[in-house]
Protein backbone atom coordinates (compact mmCIF):
# COMPACT_ATOMS: atom_id res chain seq x y z
CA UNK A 1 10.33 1.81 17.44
CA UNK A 2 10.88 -1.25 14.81
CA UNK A 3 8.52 -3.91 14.03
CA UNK A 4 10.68 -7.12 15.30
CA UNK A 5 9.57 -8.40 18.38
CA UNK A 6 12.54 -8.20 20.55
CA UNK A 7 11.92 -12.11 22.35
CA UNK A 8 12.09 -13.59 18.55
CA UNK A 9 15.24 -12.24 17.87
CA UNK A 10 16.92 -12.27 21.10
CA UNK A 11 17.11 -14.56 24.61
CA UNK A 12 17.52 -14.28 27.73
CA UNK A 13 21.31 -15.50 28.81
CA UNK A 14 22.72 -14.61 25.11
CA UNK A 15 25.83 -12.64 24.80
CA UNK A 16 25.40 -8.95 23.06
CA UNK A 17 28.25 -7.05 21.93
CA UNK A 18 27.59 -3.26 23.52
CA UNK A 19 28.80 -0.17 22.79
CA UNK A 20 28.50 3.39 24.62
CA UNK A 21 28.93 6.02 22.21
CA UNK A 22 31.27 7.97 21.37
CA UNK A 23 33.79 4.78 23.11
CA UNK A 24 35.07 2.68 20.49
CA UNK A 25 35.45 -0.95 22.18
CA UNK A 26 32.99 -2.70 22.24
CA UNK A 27 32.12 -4.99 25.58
CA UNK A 28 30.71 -8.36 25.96
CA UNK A 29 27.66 -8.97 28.02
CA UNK A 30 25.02 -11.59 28.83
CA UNK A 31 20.93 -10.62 28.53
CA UNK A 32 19.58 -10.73 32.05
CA UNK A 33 15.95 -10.05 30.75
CA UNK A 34 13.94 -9.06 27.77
CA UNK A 35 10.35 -7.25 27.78
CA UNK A 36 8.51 -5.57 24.89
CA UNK A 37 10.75 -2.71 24.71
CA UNK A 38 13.88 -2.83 26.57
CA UNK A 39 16.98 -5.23 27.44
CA UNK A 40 18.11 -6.02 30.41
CA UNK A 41 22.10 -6.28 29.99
CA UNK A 42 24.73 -7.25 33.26
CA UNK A 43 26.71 -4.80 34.37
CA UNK A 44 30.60 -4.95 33.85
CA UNK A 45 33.01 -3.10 35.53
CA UNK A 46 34.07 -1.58 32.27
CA UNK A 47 31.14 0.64 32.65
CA UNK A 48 32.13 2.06 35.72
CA UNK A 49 35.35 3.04 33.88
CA UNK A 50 33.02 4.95 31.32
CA UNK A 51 30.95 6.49 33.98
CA UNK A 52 27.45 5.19 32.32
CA UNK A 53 25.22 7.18 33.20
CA UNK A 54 21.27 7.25 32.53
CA UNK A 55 20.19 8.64 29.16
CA UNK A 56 23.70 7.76 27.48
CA UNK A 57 23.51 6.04 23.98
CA UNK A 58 24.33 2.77 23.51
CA UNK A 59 24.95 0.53 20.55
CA UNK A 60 24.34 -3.50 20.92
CA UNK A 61 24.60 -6.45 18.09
CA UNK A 62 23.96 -10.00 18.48
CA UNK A 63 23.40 -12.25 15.84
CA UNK A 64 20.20 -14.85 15.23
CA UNK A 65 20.00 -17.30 12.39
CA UNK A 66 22.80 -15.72 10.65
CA UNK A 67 21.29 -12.52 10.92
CA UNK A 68 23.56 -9.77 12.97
CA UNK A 69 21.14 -6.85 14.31
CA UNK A 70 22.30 -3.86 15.41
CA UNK A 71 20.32 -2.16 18.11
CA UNK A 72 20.54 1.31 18.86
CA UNK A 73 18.80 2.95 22.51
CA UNK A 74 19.64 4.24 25.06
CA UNK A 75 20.36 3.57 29.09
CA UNK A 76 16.87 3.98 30.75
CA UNK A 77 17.91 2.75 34.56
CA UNK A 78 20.94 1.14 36.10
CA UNK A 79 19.83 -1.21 38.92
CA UNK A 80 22.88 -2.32 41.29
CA UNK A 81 21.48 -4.98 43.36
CA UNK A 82 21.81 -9.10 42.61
CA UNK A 83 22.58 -8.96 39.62
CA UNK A 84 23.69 -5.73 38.47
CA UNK A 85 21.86 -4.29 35.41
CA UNK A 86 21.85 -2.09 32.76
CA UNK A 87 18.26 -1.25 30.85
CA UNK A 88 18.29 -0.37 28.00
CA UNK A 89 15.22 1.58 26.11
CA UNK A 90 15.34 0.06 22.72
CA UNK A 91 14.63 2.93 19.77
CA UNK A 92 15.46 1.00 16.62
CA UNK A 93 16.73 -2.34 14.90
CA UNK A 94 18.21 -2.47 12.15
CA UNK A 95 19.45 -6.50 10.28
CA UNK A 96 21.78 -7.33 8.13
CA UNK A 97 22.80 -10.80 6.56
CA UNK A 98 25.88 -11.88 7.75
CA UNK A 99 28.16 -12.04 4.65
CA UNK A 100 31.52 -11.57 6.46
CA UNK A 101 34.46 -13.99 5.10
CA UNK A 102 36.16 -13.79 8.74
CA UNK A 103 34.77 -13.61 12.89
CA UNK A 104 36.60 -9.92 14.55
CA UNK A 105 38.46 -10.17 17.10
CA UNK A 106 38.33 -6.91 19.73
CA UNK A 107 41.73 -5.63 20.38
CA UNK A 108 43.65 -2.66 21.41
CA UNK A 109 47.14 -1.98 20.12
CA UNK A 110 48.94 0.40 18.60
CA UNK A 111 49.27 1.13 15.10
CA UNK A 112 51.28 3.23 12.83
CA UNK A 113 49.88 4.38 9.56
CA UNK A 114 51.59 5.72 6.28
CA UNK A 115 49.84 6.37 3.15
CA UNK A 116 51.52 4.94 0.14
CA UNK A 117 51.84 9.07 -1.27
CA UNK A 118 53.38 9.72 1.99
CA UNK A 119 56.69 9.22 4.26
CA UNK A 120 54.93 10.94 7.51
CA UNK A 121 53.53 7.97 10.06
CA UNK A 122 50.19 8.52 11.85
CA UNK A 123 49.31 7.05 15.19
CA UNK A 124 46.07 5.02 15.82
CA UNK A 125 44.67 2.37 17.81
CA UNK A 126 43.26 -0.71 16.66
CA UNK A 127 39.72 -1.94 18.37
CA UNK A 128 38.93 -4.66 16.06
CA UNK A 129 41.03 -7.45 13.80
CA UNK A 130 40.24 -10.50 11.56
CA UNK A 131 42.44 -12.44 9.05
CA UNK A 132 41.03 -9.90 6.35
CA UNK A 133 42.00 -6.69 8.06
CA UNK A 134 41.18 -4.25 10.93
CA UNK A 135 39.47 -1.28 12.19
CA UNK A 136 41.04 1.03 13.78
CA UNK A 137 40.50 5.23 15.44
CA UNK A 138 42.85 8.08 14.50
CA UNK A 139 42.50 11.86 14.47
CA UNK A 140 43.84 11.94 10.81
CA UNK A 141 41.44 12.05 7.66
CA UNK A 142 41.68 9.16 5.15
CA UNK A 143 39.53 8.53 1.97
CA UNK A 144 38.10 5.51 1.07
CA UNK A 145 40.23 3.20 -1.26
CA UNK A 146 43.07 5.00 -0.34
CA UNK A 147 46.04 2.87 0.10
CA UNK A 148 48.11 2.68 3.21
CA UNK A 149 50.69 1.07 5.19
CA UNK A 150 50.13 -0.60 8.11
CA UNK A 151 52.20 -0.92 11.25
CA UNK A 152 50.44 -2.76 14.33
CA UNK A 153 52.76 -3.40 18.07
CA UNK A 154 51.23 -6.79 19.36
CA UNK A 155 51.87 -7.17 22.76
CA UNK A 156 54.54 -9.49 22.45
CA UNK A 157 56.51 -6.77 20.33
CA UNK A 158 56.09 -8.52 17.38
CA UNK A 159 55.17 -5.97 14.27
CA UNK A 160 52.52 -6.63 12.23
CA UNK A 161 53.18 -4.80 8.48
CA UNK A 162 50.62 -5.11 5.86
CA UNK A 163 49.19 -2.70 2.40
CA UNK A 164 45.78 -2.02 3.41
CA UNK A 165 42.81 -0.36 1.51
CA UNK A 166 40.74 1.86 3.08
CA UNK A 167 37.14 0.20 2.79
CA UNK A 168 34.97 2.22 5.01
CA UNK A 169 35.13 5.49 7.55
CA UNK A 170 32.40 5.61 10.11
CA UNK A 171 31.37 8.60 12.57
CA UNK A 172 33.80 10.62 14.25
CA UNK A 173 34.41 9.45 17.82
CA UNK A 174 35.59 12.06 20.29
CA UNK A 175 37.13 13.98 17.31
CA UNK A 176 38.64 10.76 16.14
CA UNK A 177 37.30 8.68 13.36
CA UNK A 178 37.01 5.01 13.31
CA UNK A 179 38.13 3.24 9.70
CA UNK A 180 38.11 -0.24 8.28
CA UNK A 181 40.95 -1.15 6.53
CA UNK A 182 41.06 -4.42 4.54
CA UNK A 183 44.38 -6.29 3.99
CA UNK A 184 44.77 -6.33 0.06
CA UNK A 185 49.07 -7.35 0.35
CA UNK A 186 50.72 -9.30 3.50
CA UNK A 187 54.13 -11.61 2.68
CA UNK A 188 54.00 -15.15 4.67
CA UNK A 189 56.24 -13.59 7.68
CA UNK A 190 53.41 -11.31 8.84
CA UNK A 191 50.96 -13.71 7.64
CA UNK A 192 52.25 -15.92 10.47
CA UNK A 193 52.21 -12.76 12.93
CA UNK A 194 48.58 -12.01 12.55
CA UNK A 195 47.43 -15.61 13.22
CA UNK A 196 49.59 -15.04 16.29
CA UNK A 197 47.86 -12.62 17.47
CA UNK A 198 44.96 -13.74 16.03
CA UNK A 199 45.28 -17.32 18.32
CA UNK A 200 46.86 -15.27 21.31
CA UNK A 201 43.27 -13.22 21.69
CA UNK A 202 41.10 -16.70 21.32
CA UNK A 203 43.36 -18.41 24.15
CA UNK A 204 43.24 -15.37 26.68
CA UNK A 205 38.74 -14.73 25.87
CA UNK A 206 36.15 -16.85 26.67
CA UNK A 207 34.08 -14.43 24.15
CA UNK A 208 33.38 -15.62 20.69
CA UNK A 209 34.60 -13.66 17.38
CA UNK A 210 31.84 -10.98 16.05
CA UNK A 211 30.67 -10.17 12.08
CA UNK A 212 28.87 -7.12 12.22
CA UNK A 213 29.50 -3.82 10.30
């Protein structure tokens, strides 16, 4: 499975960012236990949304000495009794120093995307943001380093417009693929509009900002 030894890395009442896949938000939970192989996670009512089921996949990353891991496994029992609990069967580990200039925020708004080549605008939907830039899922295909414009709809209808650059494309997700898309040109205006939103998410979450990939 991986040779870190899951109790070194990780404690019991620590938040973990989780994942199911194929869903692209992640979801904040608190470790209820920890044996040799698998994590005990709470359960949140944003699983019942996602109808978790046993044998799903399921992403988590936490972070330990400045080191984010990213576990990947899979959901070996649910257990609804006091508390409610998600196990998780842990398969691998995987660590990464934590080099990240800015904490993500999750978020879901809309966002409108034009490549600099092109005068068509393609719909998306943000699930992550930072003051350095966002990631976001559409159906449409972009290359990395390609240039775009960016249009995001906060929810206090306020838009967001920045030149981002492509920067990284990761699996598709229900035939949509998530991208990261750094900001490389924002004027003081929308400067001002993302820390908005920015200091709108910290006052309404208890949860911390996130690093990861």
């Amino acid at each position: 499975m991986t040779d870190y030894i899951l109790c070194q890395i990780l404690t019991k009442h620590s938040p973990v960012k989780t994942k199911v896949s194929n869903y692209p938000d992640w979801i904040t939970n608190n470790v209820l236990d920890i044996d040799e192989e698998n994590i005990h996670i709470e359960f949140r009512s944003e699983y019942l949304k996602l109808l978790l089921t046993v044998g799903d996949s399921l992403n988590l990353r936490f972070q330990h000495d400045n080191v984010e891991y990213t576990v990947t496994g899979f959901v070996e029992n649910i257990i609804i009794a006091s508390p409610p609990r998600v196990i998780v069967r842990v398969e691998n580990i995987i660590s990464n120093n934590n080099n990240r200039k800015f904490s993500r925020w999750n978020i879901n708004l809309l966002c409108r995307i034009v490549p600099t080549d092109e005068h068509f605008k393609i719909q998306g939907i943000t699930t992550d943001i930072s003051e350095g830039g966002i990631a976001m899922v559409s159906y449409a295909d972009f290359n990395v380093q390609e240039l775009v414009d960016v249009e995001i709809i906060s929810s206090e209808n306020d838009v967001l417009k920045f030149r981002g650059n492509i920067r990284r494309l990761d699996a598709k997700l229900n035939n949509h693929i998530q991208y990261g898309i750094e900001i490389v040109d924002i004027d003081p205006h929308n400067k001002s509009i993302l820390e908005k939103i920015i200091s709108n998410i910290k006052s309404q979450t208890k949860e911390g900002g996130f690093y990861g990939k």
